[in-house]
N, C-alpha and C. Protein backbone atom coordinates (compact mmCIF):
# COMPACT_ATOMS: atom_id res chain seq x y z
N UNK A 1 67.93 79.14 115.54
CA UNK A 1 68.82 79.13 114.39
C UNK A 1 69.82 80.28 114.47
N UNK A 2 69.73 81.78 114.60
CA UNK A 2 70.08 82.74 115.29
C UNK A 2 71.43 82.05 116.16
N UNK A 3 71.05 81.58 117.54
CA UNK A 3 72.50 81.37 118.16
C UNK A 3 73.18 80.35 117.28
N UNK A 4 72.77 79.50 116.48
CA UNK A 4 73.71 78.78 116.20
C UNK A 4 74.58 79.30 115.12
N UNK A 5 74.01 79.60 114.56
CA UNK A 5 74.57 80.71 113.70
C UNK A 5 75.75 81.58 113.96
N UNK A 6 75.53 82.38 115.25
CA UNK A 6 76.46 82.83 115.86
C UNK A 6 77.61 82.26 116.10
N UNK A 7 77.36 81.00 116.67
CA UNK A 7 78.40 79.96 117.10
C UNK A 7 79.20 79.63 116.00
N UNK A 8 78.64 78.87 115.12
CA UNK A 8 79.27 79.06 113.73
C UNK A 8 80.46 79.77 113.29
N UNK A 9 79.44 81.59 113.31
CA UNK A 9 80.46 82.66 112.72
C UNK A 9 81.51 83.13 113.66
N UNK A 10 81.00 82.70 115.01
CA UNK A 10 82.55 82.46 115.82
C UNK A 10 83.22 81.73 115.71
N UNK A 11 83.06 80.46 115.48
CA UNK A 11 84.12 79.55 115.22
C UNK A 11 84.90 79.89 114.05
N UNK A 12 84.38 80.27 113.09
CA UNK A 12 84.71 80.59 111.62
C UNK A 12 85.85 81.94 112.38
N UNK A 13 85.43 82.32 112.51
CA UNK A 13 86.08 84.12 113.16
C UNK A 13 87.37 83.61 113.51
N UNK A 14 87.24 82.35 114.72
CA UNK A 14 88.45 82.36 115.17
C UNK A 14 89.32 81.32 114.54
N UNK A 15 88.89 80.28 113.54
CA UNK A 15 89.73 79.60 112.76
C UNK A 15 90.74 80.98 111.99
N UNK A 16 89.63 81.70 111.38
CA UNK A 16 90.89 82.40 110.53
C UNK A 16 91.67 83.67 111.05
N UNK A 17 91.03 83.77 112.30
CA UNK A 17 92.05 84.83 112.47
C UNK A 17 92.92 83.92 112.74
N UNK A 18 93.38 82.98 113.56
CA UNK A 18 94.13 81.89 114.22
C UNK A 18 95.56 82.09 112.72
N UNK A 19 94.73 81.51 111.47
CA UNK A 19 95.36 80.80 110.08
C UNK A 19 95.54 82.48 109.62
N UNK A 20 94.93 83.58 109.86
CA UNK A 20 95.50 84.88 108.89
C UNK A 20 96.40 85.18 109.55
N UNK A 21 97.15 85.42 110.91
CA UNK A 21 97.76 86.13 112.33
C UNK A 21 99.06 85.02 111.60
N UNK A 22 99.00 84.21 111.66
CA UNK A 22 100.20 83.49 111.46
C UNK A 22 100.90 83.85 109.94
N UNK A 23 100.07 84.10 109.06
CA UNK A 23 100.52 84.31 108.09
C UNK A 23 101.00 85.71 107.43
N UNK A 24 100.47 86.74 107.99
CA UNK A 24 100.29 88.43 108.23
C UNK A 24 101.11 88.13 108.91
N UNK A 25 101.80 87.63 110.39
CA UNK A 25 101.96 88.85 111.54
C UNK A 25 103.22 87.61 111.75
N UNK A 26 102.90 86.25 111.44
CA UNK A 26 104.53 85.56 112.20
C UNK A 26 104.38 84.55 110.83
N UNK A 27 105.10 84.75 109.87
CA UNK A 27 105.45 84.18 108.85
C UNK A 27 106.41 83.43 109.37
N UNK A 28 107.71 83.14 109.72
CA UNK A 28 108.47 82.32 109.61
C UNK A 28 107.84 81.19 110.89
N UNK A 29 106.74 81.46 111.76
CA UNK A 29 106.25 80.12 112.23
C UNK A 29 105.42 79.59 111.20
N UNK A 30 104.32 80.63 110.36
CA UNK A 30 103.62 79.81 109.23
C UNK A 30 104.60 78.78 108.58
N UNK A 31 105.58 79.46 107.62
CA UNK A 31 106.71 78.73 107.09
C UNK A 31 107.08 77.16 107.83
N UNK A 32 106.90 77.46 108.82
CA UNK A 32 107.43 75.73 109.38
C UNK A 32 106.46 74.86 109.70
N UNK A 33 104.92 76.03 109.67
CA UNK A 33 103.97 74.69 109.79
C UNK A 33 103.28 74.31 108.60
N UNK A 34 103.37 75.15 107.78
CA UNK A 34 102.88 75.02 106.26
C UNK A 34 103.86 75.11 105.33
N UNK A 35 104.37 73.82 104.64
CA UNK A 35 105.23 73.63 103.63
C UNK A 35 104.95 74.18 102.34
N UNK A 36 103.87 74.94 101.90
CA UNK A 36 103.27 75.19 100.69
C UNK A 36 103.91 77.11 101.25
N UNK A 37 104.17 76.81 102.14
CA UNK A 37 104.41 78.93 102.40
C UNK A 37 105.92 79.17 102.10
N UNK A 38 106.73 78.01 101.83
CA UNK A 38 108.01 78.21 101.20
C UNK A 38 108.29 78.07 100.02
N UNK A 39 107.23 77.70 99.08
CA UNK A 39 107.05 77.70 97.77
C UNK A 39 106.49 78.97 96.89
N UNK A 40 106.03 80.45 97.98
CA UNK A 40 105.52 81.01 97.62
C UNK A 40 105.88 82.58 98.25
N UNK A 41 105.78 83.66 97.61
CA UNK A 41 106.47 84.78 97.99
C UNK A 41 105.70 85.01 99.40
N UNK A 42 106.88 85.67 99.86
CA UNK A 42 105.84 86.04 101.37
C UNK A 42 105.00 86.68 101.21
N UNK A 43 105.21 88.04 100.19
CA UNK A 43 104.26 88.92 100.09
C UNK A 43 103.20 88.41 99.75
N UNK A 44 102.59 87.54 99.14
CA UNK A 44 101.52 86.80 98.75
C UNK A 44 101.24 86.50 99.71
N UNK A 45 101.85 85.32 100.96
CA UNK A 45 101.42 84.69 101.96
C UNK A 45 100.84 86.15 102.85
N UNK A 46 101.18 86.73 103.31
CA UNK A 46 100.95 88.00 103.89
C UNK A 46 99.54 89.05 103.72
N UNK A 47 99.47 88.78 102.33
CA UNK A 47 98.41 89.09 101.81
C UNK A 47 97.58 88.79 102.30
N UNK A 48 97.37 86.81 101.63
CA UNK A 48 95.91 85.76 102.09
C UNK A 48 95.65 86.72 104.11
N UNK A 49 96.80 86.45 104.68
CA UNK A 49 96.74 86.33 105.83
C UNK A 49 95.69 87.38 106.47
N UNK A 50 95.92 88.52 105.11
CA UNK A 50 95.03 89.85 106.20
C UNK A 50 94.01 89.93 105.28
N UNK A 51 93.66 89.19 104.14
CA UNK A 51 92.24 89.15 103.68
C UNK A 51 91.87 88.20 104.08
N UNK A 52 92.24 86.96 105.27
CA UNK A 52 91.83 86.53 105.90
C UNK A 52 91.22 86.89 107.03
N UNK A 53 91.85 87.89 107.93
CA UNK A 53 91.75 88.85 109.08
C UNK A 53 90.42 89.68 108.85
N UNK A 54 90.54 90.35 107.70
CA UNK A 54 89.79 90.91 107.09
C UNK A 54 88.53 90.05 107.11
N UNK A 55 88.11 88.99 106.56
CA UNK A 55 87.20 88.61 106.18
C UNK A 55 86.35 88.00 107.85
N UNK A 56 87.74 87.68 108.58
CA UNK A 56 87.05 87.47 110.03
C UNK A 56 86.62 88.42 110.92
N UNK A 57 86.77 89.60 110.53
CA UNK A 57 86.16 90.80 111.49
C UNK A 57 84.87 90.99 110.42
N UNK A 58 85.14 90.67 109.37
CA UNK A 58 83.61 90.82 108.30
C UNK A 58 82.42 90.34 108.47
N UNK A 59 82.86 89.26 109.13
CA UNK A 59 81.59 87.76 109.02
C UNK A 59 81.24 88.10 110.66
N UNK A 60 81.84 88.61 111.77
CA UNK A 60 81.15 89.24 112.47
C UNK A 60 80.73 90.77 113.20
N UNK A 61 81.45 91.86 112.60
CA UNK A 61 81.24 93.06 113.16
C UNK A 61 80.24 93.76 112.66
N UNK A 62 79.48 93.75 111.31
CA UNK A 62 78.81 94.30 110.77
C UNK A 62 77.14 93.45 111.54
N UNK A 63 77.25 92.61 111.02
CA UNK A 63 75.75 91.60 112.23
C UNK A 63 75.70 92.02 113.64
N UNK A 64 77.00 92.07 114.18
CA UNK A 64 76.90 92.15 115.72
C UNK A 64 76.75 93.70 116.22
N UNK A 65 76.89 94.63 115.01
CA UNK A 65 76.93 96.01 115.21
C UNK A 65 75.63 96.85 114.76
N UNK A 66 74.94 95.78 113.68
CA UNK A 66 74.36 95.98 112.75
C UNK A 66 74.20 97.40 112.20
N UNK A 67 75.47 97.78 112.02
CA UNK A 67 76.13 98.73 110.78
C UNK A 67 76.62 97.86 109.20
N UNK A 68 75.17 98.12 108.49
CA UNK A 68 75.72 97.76 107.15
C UNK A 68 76.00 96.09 107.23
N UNK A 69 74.72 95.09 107.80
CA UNK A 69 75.20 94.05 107.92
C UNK A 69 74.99 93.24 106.62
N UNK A 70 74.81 93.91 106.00
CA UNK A 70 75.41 93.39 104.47
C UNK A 70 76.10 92.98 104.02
N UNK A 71 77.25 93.42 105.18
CA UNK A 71 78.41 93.18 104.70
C UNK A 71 79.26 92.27 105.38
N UNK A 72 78.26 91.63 106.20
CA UNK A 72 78.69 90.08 107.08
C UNK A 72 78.59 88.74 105.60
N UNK A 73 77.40 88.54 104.74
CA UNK A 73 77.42 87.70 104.08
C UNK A 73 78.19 87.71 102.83
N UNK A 74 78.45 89.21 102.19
CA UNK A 74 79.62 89.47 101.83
C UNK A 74 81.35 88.82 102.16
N UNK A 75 81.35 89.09 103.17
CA UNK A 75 83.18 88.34 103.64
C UNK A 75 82.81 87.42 103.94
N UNK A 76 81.75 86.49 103.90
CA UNK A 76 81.31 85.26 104.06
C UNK A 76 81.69 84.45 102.96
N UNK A 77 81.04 85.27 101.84
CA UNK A 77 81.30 84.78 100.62
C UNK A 77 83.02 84.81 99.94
N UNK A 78 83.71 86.37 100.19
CA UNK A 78 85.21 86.38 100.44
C UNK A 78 85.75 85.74 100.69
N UNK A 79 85.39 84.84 101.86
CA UNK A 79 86.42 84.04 102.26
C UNK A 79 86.43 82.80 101.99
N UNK A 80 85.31 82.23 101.54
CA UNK A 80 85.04 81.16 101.12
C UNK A 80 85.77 81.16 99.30
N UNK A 81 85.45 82.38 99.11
CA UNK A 81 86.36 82.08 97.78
C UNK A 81 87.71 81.82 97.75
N UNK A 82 88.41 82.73 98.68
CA UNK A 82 89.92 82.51 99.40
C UNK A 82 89.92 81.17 99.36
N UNK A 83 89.41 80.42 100.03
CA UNK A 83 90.00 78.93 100.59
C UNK A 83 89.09 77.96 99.81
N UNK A 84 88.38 78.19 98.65
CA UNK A 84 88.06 77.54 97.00
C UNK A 84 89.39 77.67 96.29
N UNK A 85 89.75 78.75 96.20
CA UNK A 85 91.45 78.80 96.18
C UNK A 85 92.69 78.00 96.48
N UNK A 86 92.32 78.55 97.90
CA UNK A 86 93.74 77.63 98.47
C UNK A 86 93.41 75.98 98.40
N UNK A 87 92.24 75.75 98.26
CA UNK A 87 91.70 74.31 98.10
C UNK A 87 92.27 73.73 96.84
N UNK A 88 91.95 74.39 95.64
CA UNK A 88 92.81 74.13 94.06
C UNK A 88 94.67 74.20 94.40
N UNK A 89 94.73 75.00 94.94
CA UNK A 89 96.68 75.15 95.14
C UNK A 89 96.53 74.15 95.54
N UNK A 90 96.19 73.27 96.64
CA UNK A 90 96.51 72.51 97.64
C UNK A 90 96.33 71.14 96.53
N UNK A 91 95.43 71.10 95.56
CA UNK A 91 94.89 69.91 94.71
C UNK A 91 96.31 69.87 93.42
N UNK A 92 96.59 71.29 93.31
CA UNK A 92 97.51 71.36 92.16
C UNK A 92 98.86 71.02 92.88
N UNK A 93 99.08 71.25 93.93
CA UNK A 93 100.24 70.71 94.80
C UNK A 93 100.10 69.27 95.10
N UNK A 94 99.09 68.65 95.08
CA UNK A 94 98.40 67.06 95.60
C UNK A 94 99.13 66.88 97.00
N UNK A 95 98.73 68.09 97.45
CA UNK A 95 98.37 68.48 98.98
C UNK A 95 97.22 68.03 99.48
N UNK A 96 96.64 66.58 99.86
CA UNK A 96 95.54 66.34 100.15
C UNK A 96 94.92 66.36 101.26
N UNK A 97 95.53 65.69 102.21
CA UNK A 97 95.66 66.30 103.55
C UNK A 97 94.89 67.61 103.86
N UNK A 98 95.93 68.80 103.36
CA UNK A 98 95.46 70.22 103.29
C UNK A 98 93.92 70.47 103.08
N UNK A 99 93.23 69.88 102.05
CA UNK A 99 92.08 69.98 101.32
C UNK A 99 90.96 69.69 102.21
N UNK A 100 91.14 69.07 103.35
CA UNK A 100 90.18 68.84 104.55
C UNK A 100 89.70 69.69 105.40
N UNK A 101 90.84 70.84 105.43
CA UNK A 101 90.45 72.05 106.21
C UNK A 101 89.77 72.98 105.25
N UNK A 102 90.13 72.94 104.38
CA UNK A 102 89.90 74.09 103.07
C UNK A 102 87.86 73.72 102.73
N UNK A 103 87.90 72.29 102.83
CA UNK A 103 86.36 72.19 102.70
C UNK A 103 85.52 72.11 103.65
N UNK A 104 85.71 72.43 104.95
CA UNK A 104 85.47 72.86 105.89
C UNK A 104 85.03 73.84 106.40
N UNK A 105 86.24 74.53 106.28
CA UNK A 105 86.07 76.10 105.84
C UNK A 105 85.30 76.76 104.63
N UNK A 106 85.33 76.26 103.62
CA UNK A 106 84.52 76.19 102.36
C UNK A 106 82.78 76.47 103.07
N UNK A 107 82.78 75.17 103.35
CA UNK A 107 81.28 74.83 103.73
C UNK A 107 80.48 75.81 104.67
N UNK A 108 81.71 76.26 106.20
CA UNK A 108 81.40 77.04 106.88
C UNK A 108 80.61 78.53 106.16
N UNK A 109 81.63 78.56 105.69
CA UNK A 109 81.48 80.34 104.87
C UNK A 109 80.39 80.27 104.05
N UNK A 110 79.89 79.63 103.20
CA UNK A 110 79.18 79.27 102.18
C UNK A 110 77.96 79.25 103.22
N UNK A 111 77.65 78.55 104.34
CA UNK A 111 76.23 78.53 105.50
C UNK A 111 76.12 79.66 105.78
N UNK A 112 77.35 80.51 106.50
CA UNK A 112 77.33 81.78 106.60
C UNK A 112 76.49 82.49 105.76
N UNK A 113 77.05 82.82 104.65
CA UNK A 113 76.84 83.60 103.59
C UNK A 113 75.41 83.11 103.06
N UNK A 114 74.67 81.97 103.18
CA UNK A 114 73.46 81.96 102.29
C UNK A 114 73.01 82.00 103.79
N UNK A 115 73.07 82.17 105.20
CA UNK A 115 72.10 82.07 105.93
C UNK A 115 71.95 83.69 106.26
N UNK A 116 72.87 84.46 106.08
CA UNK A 116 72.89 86.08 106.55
C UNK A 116 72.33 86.55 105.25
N UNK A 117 72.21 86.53 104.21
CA UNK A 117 71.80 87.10 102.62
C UNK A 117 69.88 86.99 103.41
């Protein structure tokens, strides 16, 4: 259960750094692949992007270091709230499409987080 787990919080790791890097670090490619990032201040988009970043060095440096791995199911839970979030924008936009990755990601973080607690 252990490796899979791992596998998991890597995959998770690298979905969002993938989705925070674009949004933090190259906004005007986010902007053209996500139509909902021109409806909304950058500074906001910029934000999600590095409490995204954030939450992907969370969910694995603290377990893999085990410094304070407390704080792996923690940004587990972070981030899953993030994209409970962006899941409602995406519903209040009737962005549906969108909502497939968001519960995905949802679900991921949420295994995370009740399997590291």
């Amino acid at each position: 259960m252990n490796i899979a787990l791992w596998i998991v919080q890597g995959l998770a790791a690298l979905g969002f750094v993938y989705s925070g890097w674009l949004k933090a670090f190259q906004y005007e490619k986010a902007k053209a692949s996500w139509g909902w990032v021109k409806d909304v201040s950058k500074g906001f988009v910029v934000f999600i992007g590095l409490a995204e970043l954030l939450g992907a060095i969370g969910i694995i440096l603290p377990q893999a270091t085990n410094i304070s791995p407390v704080l792996t199911p923690i940004a587990a839970t972070a981030l899953a709230v993030v994209v409970l979030f962006g899941a409602l924008f995406h519903i209040k936009r009737k962005e549906y499409r969108e909502i497939s990755v968001n519960i995905v990601f949802f679900a991921v973080a949420v295994f995370v987080a009740i399997s590291r607690f």
